[in-house]
PDB file of N, CA and C in Angstrom:
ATOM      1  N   UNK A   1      11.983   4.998  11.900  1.00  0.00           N
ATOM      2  CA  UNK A   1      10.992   4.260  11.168  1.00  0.00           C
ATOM      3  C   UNK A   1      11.583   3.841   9.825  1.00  0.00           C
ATOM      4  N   UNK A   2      11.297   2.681   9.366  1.00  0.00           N
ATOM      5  CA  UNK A   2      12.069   2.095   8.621  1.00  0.00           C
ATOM      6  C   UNK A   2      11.198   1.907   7.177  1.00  0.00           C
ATOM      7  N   UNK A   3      11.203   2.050   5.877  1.00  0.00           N
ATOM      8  CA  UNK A   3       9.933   1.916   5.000  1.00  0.00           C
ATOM      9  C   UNK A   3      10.298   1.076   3.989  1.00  0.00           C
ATOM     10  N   UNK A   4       9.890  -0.126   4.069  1.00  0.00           N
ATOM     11  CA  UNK A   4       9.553  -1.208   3.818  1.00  0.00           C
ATOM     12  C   UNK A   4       9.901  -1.136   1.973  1.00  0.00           C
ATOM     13  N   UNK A   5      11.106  -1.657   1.417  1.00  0.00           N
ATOM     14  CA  UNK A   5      11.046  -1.292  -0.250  1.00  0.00           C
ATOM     15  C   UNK A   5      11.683  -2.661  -0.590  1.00  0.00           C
ATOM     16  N   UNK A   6      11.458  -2.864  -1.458  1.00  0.00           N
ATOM     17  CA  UNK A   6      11.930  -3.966  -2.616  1.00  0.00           C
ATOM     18  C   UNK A   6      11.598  -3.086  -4.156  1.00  0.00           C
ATOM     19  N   UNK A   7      12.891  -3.980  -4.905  1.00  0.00           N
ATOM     20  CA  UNK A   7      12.858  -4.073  -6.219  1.00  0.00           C
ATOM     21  C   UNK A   7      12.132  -5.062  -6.758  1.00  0.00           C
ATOM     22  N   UNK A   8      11.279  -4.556  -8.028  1.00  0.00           N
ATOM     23  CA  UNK A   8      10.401  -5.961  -9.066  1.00  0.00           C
ATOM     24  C   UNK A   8      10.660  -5.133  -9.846  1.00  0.00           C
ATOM     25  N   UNK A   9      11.439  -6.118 -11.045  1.00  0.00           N
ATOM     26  CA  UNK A   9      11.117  -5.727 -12.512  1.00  0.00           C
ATOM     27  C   UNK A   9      11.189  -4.351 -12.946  1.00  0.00           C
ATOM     28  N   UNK A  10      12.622  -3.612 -12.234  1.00  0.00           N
ATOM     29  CA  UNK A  10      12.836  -2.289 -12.928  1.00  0.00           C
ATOM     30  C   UNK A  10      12.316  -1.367 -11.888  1.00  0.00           C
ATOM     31  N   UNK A  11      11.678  -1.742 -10.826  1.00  0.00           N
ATOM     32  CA  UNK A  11      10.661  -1.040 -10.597  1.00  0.00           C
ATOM     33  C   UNK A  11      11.432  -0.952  -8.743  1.00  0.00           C
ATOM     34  N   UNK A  12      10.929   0.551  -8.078  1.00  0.00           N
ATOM     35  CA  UNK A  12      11.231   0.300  -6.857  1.00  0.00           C
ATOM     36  C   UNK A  12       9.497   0.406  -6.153  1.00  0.00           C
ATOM     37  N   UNK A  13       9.548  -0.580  -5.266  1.00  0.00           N
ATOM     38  CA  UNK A  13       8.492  -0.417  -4.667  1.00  0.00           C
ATOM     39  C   UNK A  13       8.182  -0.299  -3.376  1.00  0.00           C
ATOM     40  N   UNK A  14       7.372   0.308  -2.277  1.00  0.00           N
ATOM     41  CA  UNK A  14       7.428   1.381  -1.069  1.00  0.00           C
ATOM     42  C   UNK A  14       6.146   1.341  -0.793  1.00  0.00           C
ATOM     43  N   UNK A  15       6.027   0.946   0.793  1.00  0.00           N
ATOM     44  CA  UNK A  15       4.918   0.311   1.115  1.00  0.00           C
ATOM     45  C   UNK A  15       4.753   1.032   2.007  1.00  0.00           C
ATOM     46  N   UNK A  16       3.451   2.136   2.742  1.00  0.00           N
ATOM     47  CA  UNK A  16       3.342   2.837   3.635  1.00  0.00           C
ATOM     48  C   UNK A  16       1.862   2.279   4.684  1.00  0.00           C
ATOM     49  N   UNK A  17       1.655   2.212   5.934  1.00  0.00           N
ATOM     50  CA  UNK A  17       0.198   1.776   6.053  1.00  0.00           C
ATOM     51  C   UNK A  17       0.046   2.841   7.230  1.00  0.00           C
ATOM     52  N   UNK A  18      -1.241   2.660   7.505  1.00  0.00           N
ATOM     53  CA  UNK A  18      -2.156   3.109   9.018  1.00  0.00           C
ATOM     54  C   UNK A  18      -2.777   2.714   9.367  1.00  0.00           C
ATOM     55  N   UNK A  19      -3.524   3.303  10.334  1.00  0.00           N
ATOM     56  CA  UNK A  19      -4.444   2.739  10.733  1.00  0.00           C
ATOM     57  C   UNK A  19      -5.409   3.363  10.759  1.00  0.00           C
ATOM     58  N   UNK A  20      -7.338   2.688  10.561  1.00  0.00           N
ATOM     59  CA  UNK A  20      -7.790   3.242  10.362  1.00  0.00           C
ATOM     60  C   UNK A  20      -8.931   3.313  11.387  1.00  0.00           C
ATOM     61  N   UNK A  21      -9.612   4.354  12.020  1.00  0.00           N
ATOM     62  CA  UNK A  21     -10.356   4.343  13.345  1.00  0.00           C
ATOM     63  C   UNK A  21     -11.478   4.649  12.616  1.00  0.00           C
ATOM     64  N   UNK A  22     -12.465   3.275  13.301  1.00  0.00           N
ATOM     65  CA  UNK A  22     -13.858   4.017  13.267  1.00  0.00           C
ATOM     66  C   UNK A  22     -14.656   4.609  13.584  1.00  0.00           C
ATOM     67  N   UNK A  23     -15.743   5.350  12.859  1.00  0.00           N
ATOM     68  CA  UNK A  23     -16.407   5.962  13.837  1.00  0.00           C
ATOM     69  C   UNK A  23     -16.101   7.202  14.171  1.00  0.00           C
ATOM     70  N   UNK A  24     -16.207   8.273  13.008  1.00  0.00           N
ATOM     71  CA  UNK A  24     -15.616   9.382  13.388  1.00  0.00           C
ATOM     72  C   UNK A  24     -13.827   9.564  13.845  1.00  0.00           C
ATOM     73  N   UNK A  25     -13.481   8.834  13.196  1.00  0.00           N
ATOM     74  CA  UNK A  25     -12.258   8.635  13.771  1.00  0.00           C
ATOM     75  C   UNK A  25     -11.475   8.562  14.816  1.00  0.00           C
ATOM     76  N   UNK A  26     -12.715   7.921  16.088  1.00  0.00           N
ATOM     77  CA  UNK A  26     -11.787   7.938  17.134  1.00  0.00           C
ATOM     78  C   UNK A  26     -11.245   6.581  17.121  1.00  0.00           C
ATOM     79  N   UNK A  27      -9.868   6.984  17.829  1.00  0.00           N
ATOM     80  CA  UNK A  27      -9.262   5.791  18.781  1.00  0.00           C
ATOM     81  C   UNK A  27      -9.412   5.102  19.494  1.00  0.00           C
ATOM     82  N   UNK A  28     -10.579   5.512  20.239  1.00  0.00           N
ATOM     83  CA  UNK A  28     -11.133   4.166  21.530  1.00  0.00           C
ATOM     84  C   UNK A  28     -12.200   3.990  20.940  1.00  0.00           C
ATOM     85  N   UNK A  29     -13.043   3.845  20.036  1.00  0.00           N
ATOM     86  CA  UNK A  29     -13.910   2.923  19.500  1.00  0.00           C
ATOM     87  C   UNK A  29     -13.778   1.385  19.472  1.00  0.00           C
ATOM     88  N   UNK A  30     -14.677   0.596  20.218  1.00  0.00           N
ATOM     89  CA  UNK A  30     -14.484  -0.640  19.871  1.00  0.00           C
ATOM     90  C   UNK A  30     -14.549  -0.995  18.613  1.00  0.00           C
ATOM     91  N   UNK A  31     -14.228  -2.214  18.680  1.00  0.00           N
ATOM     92  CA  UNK A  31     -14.410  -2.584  17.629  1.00  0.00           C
ATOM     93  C   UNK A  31     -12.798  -3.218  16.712  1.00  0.00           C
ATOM     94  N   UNK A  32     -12.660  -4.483  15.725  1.00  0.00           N
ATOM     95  CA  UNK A  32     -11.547  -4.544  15.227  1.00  0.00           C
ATOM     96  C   UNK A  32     -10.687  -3.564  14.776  1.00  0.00           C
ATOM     97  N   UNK A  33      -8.929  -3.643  14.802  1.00  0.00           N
ATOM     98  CA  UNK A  33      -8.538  -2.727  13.918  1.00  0.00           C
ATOM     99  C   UNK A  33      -8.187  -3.286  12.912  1.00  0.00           C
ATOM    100  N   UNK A  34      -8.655  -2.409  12.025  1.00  0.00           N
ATOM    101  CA  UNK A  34      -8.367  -1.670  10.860  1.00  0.00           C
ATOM    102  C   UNK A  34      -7.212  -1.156  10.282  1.00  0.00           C
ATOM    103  N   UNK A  35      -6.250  -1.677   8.736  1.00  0.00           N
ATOM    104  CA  UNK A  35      -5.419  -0.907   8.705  1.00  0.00           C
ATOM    105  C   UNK A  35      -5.426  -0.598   6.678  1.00  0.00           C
ATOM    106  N   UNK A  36      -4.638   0.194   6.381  1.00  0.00           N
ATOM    107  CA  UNK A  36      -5.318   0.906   4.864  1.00  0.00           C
ATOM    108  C   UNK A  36      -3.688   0.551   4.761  1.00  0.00           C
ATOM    109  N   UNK A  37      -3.526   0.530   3.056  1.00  0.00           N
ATOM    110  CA  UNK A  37      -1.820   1.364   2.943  1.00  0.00           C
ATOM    111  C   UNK A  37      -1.971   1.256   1.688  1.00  0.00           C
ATOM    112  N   UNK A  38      -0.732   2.098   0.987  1.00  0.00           N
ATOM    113  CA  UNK A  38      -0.322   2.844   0.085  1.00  0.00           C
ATOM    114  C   UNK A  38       1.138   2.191  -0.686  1.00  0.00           C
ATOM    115  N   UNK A  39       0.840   2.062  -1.876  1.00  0.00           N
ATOM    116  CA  UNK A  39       1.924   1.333  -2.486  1.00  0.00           C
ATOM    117  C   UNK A  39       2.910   2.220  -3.065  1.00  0.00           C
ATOM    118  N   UNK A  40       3.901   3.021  -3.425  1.00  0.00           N
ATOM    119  CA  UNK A  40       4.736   3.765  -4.391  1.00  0.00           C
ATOM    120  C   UNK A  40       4.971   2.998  -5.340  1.00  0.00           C
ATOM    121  N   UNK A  41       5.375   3.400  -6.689  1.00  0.00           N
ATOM    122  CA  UNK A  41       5.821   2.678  -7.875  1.00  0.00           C
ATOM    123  C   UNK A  41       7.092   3.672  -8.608  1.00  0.00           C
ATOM    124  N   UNK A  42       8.125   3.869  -8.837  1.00  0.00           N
ATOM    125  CA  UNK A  42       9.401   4.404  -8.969  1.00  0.00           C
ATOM    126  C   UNK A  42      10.087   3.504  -9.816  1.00  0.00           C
ATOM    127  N   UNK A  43      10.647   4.017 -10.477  1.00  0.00           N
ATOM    128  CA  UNK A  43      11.844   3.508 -11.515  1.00  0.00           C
ATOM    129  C   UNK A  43      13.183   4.040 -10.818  1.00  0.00           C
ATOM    130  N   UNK A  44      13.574   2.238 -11.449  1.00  0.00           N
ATOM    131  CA  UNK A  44      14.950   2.138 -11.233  1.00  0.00           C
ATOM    132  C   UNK A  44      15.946   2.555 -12.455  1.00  0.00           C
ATOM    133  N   UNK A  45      17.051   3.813 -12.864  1.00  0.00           N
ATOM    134  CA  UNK A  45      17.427   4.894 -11.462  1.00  0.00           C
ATOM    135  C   UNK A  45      15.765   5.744 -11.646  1.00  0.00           C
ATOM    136  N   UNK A  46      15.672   6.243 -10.018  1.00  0.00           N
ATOM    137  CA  UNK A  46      14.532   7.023 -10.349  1.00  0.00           C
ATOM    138  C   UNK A  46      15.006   8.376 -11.566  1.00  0.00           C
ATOM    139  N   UNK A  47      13.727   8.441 -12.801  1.00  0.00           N
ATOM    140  CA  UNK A  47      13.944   9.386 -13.105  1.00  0.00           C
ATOM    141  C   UNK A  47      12.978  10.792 -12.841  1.00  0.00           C
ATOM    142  N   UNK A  48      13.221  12.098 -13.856  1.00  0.00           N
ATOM    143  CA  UNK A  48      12.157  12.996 -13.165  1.00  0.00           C
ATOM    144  C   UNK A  48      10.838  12.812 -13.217  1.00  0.00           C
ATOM    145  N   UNK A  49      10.581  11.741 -13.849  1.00  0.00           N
ATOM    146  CA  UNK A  49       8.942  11.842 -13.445  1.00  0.00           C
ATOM    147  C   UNK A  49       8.221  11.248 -12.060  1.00  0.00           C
ATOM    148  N   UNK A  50       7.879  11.921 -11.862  1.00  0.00           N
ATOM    149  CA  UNK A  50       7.288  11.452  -9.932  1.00  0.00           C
ATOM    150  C   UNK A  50       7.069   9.799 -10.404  1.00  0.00           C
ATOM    151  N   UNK A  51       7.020   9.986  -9.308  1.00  0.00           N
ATOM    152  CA  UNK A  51       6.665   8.263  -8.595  1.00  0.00           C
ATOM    153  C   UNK A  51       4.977   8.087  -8.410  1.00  0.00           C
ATOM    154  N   UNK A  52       4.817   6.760  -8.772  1.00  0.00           N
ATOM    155  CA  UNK A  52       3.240   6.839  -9.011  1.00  0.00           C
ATOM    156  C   UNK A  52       2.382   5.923  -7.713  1.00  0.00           C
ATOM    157  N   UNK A  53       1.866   7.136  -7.348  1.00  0.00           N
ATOM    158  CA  UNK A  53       1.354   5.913  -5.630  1.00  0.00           C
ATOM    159  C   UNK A  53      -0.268   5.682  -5.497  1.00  0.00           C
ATOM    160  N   UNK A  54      -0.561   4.320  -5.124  1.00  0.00           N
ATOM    161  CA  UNK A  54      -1.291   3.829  -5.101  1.00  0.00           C
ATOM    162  C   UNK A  54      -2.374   3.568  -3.828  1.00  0.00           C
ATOM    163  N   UNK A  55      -3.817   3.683  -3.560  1.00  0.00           N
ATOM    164  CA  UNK A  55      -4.351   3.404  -2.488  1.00  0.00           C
ATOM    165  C   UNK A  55      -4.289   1.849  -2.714  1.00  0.00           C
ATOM    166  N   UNK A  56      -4.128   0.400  -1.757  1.00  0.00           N
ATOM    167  CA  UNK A  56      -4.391  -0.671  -2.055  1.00  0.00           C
ATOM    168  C   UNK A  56      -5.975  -0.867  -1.752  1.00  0.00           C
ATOM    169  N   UNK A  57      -6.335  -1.804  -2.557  1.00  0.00           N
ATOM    170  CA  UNK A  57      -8.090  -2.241  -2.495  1.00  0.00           C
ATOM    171  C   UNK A  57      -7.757  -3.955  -1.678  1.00  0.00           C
ATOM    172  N   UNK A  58      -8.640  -4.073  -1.117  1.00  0.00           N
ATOM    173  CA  UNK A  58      -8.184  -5.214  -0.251  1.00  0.00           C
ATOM    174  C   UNK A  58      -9.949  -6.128  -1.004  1.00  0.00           C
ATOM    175  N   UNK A  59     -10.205  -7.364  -1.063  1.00  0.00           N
ATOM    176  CA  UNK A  59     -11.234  -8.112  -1.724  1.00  0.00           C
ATOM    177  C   UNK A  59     -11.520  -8.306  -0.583  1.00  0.00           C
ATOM    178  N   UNK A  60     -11.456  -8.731   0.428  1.00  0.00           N
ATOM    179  CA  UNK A  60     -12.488  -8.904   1.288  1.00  0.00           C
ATOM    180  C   UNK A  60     -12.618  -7.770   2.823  1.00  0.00           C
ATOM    181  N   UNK A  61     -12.257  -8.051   3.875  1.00  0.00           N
ATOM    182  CA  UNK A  61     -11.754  -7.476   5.034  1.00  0.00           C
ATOM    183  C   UNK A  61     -10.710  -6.756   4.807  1.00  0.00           C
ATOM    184  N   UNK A  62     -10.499  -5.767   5.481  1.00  0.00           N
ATOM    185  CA  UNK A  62      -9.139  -5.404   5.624  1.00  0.00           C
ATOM    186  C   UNK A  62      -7.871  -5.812   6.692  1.00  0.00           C
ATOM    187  N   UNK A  63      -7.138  -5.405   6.542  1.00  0.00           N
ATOM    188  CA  UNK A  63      -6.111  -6.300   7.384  1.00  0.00           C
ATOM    189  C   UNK A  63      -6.131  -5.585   8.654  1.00  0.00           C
ATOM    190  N   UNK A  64      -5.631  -6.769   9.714  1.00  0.00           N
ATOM    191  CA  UNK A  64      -5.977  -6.575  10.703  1.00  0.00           C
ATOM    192  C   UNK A  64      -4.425  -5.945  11.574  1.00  0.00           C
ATOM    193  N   UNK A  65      -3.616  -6.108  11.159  1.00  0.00           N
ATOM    194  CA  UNK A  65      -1.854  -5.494  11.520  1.00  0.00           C
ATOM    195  C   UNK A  65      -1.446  -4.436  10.479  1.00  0.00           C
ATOM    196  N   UNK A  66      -0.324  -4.360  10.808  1.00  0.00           N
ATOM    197  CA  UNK A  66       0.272  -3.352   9.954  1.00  0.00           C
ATOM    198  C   UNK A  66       1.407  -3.695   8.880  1.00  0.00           C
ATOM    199  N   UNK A  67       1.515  -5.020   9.522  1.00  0.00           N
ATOM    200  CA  UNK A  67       2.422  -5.982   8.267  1.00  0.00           C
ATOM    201  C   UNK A  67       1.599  -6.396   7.311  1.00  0.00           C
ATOM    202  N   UNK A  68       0.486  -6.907   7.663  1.00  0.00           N
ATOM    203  CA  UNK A  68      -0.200  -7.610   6.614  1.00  0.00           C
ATOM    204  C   UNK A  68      -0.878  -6.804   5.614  1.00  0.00           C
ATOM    205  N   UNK A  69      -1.298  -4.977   6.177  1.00  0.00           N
ATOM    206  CA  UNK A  69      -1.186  -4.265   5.187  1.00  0.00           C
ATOM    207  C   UNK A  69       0.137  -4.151   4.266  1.00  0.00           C
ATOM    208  N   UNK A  70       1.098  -4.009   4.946  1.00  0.00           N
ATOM    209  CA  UNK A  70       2.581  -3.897   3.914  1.00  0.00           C
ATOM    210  C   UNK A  70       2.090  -4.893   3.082  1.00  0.00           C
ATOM    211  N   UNK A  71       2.462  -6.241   3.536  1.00  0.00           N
ATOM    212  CA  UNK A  71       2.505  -7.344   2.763  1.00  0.00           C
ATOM    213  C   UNK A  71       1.419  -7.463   1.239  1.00  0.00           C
ATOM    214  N   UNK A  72       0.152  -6.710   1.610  1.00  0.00           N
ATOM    215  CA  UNK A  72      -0.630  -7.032   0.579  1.00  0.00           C
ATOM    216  C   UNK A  72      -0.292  -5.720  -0.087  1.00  0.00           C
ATOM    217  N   UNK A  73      -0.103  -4.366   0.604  1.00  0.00           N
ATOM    218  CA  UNK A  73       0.744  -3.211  -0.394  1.00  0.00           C
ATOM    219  C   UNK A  73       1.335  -3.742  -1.952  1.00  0.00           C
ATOM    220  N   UNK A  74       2.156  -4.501  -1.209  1.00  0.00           N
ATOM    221  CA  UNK A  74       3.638  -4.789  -2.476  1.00  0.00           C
ATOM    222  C   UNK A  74       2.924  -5.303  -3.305  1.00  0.00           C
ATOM    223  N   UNK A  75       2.295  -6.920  -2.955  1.00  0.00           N
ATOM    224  CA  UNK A  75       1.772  -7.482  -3.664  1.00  0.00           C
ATOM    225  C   UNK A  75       0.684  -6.873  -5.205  1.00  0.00           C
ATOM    226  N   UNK A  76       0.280  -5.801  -4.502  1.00  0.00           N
ATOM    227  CA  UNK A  76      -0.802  -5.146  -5.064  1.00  0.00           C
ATOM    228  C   UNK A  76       0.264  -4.207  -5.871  1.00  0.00           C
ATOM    229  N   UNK A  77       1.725  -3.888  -5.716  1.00  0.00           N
ATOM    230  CA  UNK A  77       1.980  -2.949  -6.222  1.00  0.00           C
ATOM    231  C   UNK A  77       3.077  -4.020  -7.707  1.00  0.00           C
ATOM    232  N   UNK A  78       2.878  -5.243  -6.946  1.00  0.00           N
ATOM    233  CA  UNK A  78       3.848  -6.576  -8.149  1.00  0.00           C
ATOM    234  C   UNK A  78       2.180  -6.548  -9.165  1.00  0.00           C
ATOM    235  N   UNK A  79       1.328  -6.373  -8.472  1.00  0.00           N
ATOM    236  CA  UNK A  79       0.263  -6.987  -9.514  1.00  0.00           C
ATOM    237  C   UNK A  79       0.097  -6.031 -10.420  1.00  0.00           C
ATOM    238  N   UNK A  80       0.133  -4.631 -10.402  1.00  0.00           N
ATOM    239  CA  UNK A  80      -0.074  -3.145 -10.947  1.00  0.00           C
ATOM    240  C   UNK A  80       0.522  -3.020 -12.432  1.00  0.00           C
ATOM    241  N   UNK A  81       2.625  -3.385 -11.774  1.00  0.00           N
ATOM    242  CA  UNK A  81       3.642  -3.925 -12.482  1.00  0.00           C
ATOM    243  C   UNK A  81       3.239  -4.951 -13.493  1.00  0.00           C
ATOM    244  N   UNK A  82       2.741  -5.983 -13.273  1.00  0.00           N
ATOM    245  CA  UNK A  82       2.523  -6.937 -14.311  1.00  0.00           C
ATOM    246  C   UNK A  82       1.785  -6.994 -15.213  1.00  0.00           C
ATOM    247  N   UNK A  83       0.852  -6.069 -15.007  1.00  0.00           N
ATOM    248  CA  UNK A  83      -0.620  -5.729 -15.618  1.00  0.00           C
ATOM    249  C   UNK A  83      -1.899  -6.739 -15.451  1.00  0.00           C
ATOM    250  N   UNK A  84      -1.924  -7.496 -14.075  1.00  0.00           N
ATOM    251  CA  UNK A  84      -2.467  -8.075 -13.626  1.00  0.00           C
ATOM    252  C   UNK A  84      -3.752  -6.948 -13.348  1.00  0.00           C
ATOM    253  N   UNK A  85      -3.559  -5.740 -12.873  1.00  0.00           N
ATOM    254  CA  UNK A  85      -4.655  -4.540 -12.019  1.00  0.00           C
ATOM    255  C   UNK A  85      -4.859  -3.498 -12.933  1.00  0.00           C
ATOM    256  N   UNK A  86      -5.891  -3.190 -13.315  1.00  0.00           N
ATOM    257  CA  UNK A  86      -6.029  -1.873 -13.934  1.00  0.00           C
ATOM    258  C   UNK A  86      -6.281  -0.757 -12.701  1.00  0.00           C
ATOM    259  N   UNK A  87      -5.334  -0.081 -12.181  1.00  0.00           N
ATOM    260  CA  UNK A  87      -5.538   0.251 -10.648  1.00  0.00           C
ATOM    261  C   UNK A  87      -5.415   2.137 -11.519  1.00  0.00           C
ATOM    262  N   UNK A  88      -6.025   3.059 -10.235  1.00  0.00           N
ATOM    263  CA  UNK A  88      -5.923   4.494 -10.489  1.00  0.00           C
ATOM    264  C   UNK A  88      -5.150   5.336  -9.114  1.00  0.00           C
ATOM    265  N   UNK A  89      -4.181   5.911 -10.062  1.00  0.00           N
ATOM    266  CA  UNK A  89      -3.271   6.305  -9.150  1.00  0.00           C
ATOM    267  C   UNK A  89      -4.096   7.732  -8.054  1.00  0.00           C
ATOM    268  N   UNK A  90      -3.216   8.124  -6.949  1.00  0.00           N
ATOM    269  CA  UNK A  90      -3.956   9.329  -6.241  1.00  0.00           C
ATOM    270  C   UNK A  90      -3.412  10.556  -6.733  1.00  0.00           C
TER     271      UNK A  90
END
């Protein structure tokens, strides 16, 4: 398994997702899937202070693959970086 990182601005960033079942959490529930993910935020060289990780908030639906969670991950983790998000870490 391969985990998804790019560099922005000093910064390393690490994109994790899942999936999310409804309904008591089962797996054969109909219904669309669902997927959540998690952004990391790390300095480049990492130093000792942990790495700061993020749940992403999605504005409308959530994504329906597991790329398009990555994809909005990062994004959310470039927007964090810029001070575009006043976001709260876990």
């Amino acid at each position: 398994m391969t985990i998804p990182t790019i560099e922005y601005r000093g910064y390393e960033l690490r994109a994790y997702s899942h999936q999310v079942f409804p309904l008591h959490r089962d797996p054969y529930a109909k219904g669309p899937r669902q997927f959540s993910s998690i952004v990391r935020i790390d300095t480049i060289p990492s130093s000792e202070v942990k790495a700061r990780r993020y749940a992403t908030l999605f504005d409308t639906v959530s994504p329906t693959t597991a790329d398009d969670a990555i994809e909005l991950a990062m994004q959310y983790g470039k927007d964090i970086i810029d001070g575009k998000v006043e976001a709260t870490g876990l």
